[in-house]
Protein backbone atom coordinates (compact mmCIF):
# COMPACT_ATOMS: atom_id res chain seq x y z
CA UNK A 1 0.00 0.00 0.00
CA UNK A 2 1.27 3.56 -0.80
CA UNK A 3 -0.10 6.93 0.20
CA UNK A 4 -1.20 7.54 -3.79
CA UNK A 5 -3.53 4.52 -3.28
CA UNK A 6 -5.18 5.76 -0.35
CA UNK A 7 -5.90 8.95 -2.17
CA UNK A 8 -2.46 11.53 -1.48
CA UNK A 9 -1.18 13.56 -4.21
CA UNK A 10 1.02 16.71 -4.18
CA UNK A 11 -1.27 18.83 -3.85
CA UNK A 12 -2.12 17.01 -0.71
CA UNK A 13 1.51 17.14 0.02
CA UNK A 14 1.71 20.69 -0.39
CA UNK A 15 -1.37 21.76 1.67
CA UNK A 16 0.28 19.53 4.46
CA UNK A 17 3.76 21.60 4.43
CA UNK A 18 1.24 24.79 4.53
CA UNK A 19 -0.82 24.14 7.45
CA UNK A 20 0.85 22.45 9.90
CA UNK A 21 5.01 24.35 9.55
CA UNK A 22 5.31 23.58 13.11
CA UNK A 23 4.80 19.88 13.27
CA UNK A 24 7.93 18.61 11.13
CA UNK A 25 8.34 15.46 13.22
CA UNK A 26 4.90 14.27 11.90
CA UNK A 27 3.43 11.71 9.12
CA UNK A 28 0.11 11.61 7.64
CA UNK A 29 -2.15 8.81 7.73
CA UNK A 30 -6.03 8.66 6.50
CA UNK A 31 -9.21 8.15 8.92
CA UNK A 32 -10.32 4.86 8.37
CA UNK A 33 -12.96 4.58 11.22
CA UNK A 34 -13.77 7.25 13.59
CA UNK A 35 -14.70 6.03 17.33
CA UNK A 36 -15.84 7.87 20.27
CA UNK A 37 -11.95 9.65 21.53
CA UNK A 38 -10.28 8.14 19.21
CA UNK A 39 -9.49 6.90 15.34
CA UNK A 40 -8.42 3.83 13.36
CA UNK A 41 -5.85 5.59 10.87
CA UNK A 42 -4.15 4.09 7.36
CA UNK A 43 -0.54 4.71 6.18
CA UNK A 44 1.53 3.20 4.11
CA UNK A 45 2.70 0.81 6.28
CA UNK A 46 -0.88 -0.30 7.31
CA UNK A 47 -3.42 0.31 10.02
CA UNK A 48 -3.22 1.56 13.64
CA UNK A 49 -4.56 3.81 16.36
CA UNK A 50 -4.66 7.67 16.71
CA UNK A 51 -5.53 9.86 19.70
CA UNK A 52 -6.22 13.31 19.36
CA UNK A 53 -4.52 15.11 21.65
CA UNK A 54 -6.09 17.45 24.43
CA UNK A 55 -4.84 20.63 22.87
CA UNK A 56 -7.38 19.73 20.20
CA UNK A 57 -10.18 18.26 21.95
CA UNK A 58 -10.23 21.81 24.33
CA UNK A 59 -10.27 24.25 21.00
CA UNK A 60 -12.76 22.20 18.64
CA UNK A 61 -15.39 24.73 18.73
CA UNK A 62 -17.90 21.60 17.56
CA UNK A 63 -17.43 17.97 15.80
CA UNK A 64 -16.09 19.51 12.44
CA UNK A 65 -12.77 20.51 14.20
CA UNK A 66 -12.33 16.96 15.26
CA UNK A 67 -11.16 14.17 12.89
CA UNK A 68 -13.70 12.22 10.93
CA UNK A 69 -13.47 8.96 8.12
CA UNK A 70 -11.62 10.19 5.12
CA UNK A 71 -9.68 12.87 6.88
CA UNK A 72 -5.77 13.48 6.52
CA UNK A 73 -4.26 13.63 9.55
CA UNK A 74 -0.70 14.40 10.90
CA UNK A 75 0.46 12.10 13.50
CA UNK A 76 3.56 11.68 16.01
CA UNK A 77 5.14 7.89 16.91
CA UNK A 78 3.22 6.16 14.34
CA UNK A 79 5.72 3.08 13.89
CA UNK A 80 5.48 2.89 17.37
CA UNK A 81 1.91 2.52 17.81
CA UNK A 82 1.95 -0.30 15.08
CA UNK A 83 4.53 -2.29 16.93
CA UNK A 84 2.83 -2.52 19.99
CA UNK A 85 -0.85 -1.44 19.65
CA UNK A 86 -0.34 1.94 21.54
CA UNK A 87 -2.03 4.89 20.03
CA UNK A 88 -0.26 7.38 17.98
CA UNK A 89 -0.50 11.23 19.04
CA UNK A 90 -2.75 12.78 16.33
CA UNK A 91 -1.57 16.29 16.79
CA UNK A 92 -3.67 18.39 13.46
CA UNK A 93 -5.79 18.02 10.77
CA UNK A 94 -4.78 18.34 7.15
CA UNK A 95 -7.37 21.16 5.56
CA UNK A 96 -10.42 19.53 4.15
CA UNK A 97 -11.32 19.96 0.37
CA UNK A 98 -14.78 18.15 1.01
CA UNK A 99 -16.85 17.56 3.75
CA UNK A 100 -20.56 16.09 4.17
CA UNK A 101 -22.45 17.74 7.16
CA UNK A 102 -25.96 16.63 8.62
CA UNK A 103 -27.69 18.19 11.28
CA UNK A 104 -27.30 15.81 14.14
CA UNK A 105 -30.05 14.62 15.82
CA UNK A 106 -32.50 16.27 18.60
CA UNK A 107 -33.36 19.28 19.56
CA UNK A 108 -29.98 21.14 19.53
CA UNK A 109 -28.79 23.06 16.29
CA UNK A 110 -25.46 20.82 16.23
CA UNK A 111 -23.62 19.61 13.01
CA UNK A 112 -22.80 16.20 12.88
CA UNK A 113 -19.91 15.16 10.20
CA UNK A 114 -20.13 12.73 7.99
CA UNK A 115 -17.48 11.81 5.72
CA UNK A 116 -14.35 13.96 4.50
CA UNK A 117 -12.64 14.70 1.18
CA UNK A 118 -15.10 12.47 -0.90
CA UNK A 119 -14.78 12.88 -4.80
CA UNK A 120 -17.81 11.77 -5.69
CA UNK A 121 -20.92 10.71 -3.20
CA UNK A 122 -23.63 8.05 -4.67
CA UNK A 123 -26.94 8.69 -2.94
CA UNK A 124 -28.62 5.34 -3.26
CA UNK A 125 -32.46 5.23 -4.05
CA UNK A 126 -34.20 2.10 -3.74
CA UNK A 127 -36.38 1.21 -7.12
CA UNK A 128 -39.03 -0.32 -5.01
CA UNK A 129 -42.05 1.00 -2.52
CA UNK A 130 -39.63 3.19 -0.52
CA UNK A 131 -38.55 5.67 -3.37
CA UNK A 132 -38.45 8.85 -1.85
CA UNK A 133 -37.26 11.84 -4.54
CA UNK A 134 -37.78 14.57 -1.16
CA UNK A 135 -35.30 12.50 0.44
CA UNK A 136 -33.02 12.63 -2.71
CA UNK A 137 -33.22 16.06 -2.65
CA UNK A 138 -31.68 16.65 1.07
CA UNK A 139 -28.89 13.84 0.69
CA UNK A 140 -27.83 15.97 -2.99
CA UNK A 141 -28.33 19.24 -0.98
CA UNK A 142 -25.64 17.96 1.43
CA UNK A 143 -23.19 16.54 -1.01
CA UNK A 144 -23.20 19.70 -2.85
CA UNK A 145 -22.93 22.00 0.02
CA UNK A 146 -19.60 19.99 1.03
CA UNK A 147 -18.30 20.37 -1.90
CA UNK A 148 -18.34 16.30 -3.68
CA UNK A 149 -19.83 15.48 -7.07
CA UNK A 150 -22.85 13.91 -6.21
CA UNK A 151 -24.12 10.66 -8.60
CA UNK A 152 -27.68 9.31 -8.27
CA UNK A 153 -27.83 5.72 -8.14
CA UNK A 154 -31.34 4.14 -8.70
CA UNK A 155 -30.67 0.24 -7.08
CA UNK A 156 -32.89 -2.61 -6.85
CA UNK A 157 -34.23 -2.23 -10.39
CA UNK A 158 -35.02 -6.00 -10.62
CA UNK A 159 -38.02 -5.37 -8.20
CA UNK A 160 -39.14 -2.06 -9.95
CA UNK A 161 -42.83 -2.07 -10.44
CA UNK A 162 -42.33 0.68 -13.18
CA UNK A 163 -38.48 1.37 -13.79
CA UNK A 164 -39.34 4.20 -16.23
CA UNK A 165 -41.51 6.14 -14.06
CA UNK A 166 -38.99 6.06 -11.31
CA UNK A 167 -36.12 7.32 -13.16
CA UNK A 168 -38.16 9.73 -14.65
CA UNK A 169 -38.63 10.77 -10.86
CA UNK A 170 -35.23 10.85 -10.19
CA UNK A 171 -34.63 12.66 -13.20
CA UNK A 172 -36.58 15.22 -12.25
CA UNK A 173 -34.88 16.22 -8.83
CA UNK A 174 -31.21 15.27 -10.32
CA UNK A 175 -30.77 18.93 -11.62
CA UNK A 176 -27.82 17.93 -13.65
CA UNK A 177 -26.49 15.18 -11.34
CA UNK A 178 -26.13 11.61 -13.42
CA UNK A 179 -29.07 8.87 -12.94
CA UNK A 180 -27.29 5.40 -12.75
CA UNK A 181 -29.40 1.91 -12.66
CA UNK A 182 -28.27 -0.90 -11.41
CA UNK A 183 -29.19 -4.34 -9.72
CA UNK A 184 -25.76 -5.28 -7.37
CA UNK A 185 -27.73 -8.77 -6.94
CA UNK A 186 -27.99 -9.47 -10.48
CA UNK A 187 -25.02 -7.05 -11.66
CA UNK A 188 -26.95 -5.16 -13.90
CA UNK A 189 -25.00 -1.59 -14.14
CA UNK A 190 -22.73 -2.19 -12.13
CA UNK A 191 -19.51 -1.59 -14.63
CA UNK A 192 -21.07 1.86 -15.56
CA UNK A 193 -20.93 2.68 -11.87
CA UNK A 194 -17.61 1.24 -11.67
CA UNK A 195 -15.92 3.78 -13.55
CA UNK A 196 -16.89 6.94 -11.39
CA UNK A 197 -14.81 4.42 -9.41
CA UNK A 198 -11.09 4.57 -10.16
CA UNK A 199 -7.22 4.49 -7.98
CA UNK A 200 -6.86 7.55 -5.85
CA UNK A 201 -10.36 8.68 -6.39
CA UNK A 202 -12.88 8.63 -2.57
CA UNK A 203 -16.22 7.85 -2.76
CA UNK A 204 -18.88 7.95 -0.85
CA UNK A 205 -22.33 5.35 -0.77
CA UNK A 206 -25.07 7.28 1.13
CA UNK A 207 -28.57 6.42 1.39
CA UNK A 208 -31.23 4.64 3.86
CA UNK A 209 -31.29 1.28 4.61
CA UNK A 210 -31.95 -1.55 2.50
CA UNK A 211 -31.05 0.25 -0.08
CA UNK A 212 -28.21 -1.99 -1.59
CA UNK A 213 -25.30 0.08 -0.24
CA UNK A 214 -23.46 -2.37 1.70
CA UNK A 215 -23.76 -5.45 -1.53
CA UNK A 216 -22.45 -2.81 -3.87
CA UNK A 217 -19.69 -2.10 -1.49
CA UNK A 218 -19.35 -5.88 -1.09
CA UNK A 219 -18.75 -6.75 -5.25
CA UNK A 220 -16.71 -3.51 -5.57
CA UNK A 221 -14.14 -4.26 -3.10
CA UNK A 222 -14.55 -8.39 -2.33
CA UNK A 223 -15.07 -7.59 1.19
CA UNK A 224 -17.90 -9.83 2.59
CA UNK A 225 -20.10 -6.95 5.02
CA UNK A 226 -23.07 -8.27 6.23
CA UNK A 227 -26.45 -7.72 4.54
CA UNK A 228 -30.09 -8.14 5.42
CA UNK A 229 -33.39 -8.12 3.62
CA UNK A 230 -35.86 -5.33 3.49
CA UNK A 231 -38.65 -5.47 5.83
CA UNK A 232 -42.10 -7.44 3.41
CA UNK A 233 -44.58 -5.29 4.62
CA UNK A 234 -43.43 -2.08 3.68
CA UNK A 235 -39.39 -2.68 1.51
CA UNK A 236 -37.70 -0.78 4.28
CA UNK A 237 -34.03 -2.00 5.14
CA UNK A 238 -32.70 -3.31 8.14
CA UNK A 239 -29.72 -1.67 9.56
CA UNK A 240 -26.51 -3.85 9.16
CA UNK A 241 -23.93 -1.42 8.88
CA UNK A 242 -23.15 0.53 11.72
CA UNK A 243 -20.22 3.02 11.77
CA UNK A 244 -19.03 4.72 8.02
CA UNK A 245 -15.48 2.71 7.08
CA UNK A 246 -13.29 3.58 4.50
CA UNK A 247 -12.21 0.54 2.22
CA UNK A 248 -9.18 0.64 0.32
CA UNK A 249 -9.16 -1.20 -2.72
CA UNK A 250 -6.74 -1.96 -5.72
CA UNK A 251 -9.18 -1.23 -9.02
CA UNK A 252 -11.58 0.90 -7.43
CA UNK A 253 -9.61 3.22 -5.13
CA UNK A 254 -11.24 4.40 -1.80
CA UNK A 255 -14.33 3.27 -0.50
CA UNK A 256 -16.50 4.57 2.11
CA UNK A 257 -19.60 2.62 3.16
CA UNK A 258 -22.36 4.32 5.57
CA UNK A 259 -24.74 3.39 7.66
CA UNK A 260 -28.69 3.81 6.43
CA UNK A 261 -29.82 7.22 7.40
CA UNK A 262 -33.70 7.49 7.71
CA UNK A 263 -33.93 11.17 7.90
CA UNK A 264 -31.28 13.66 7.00
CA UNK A 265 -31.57 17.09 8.25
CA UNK A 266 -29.75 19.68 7.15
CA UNK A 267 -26.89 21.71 8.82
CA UNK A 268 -26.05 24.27 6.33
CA UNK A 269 -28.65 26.73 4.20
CA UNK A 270 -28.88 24.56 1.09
CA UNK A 271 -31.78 25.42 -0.42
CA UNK A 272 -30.63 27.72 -3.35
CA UNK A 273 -27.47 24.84 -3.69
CA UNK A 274 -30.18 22.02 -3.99
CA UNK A 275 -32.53 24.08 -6.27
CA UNK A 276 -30.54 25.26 -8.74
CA UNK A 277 -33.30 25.37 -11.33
CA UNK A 278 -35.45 27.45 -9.06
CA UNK A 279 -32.73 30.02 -8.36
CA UNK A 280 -32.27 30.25 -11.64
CA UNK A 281 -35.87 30.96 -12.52
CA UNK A 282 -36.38 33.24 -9.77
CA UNK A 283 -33.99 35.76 -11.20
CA UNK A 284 -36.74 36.66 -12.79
CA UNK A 285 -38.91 37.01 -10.51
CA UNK A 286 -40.79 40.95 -9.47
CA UNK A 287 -39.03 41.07 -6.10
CA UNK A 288 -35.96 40.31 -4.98
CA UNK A 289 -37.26 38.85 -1.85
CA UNK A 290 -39.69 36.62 -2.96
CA UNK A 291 -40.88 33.87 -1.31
CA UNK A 292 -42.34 32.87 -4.53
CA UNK A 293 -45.74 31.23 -3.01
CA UNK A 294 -48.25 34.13 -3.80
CA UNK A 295 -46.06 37.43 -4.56
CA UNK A 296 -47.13 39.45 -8.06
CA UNK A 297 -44.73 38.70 -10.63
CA UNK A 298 -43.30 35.77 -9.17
CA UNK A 299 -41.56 34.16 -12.60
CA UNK A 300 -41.03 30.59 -10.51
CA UNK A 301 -45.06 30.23 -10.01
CA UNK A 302 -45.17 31.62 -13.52
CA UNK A 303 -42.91 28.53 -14.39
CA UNK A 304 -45.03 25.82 -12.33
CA UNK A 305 -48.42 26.86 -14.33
CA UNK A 306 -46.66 27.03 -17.67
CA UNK A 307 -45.14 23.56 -16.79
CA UNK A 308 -41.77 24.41 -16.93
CA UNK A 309 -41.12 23.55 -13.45
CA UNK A 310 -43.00 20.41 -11.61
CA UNK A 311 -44.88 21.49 -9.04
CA UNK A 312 -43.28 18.75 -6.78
CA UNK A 313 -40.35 20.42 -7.04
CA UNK A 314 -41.44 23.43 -6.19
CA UNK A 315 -42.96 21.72 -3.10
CA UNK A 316 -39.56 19.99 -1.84
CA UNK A 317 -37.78 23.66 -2.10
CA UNK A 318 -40.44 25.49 0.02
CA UNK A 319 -40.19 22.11 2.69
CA UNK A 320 -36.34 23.15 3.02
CA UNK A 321 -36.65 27.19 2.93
CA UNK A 322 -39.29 26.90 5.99
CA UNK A 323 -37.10 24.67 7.72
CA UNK A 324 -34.19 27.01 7.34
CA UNK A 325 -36.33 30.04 8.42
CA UNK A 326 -37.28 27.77 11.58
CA UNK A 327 -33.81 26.76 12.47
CA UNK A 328 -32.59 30.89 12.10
CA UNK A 329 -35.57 31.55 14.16
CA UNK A 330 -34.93 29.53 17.07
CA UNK A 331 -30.97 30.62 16.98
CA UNK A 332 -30.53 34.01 15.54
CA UNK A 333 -27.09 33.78 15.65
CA UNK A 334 -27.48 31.52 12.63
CA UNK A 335 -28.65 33.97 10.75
CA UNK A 336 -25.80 36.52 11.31
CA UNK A 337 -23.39 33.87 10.83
């Protein structure tokens, strides 16, 4: 294994020598799984533990200043920690160029990391009774927000009551982002996937449960995770994987596999980054301001009665405006920021 196959380049290299000029005793290594304290790290010379240190623990202002799966990181007594199962000093963390944020869960207006400097994130829709485009929507709202190419990936399509009608609904909340098909059982599109897939290049697999992530991981990297069937009464998966894990893999270069995520709330304001196509109408809209549900001259309710704009769509990009507005009015701060 070499640090080009788990993703480093020079420009890497570079932004390494930039950001951390006071920690020349250190080597990098890559988050491979992120635990509660502490991290399972890759180098060159294989896997082993990392600590971050208390220095960083006290000045992470919240869990993005911490180190999460698919991070760089520069470490201290690495050979060490291999020999003898210690864990290495993880003293900084190598500037991100991607990262996928959710809102974590409850109450509290808290981001919760996902996955760092992914090239390109597949969000997994299953072709069966629990196709959901809103949900679509949020998990390409996040992936473009952080920064990642995002690739739909319609699975399952073996059990597809109407295959055409559900790409065409995929299609129509993809705004721009490629529609792949596949069936990971059967194989079917699985090669055309394959080659977003390629040495050096991250990616992500993000979706709910049952969807098929884990198999595809499976055939794309040999690894044998453990699967389970979706629920009969109502096709929703049954969760199996249960921490994200980067996978590093000789054809198909870095692999991260997630677990399901029912919901997905959003951390950041996305709405404008997920609805490109209604930004872009709304330019021509009367008022700069509009909210474009009832205003005079509103060119995007123009565009849903002319049909140039599905009304759906419309729909999913008021759902994730009012939940912004809600979020900046129960923390103003927000709002400034």
């Amino acid at each position: 294994m070499t640090l080009a196959s788990l993703g480093w380049d020079d420009a890497w290299d570079d932004a390494w020598q930039a950001a951390t000029p006071d920690l020349p005793g250190g080597t990098v290594a890559r988050v491979a799984v992120a635990h509660r304290g502490a991290v399972e790290v890759i180098d060159a010379e294989g896997q082993f533990w990392a600590e971050p240190t208390g220095k960083m623990f006290h000045r992470a202002g919240d869990a993005r200043e911490l180190p999460i799966v698919g991070d760089w990181v520069v470490v201290e007594d690495a050979a060490r920690a291999r020999a003898d199962g210690s864990r290495a000093a993880l003293r900084a963390i190598v500037p991100r160029r991607t990262c996928l944020v959710r809102k974590a869960a409850g109450e509290a207006d808290r981001p919760q990391p996902l996955v760092a400097n992914v090239d390109v994130a597949f969000v997994l829709a299953s072709a069966n009774l629990d196709l959901n485009p809103r949900r679509t929507e949020r998990y390409l709202a996040a992936i473009r927000t952080g920064g990642a190419q995002p690739v739909i990936v319609l699975s399952k399509i073996d059990l597809a009551p109407d295959l055409a009608a559900a790409v065409a609904t995929l299609t129509a909340v993809a705004d721009g982002a490629p529609v792949l098909t596949l069936s990971a059982t059967r194989g079917d599109g699985v090669d055309a996937l394959a080659a977003w897939c390629r040495p050096g290049r991250t990616v992500a697999f993000l979706g709910s449960s049952g969807v098929g992530k884990t198999t595809l991981v499976n055939r794309l990297s040999g690894a044998a995770r453990t699967t389970a069937p979706v629920r009969a009464g109502d096709d929703r998966g049954v969760h199996t994987t249960t921490r994200r894990e980067l996978l590093v893999t000789a054809a198909h270069g870095i692999i991260v596999d997630t677990p399901g995520m029912r919901e997905l709330a959003l951390f950041e304001d996305a709405a404008d980054t997920a609805f490109d196509d209604v930004a872009a109408i709304a330019a021509g809209c009367r008022f700069a301001d509009c909210r474009h549900k009832a205003e005079p001259g509103c060119a995007v309710v123009a565009a849903v009665a002319g049909g140039e704009l599905a009304a759906a769509r419309l729909a999913g990009f008021h759902k994730l405006a009012d939940e912004q507005a809600a979020r900046e009015r129960r923390n103003p701060s927000r709002k400034r920021r």
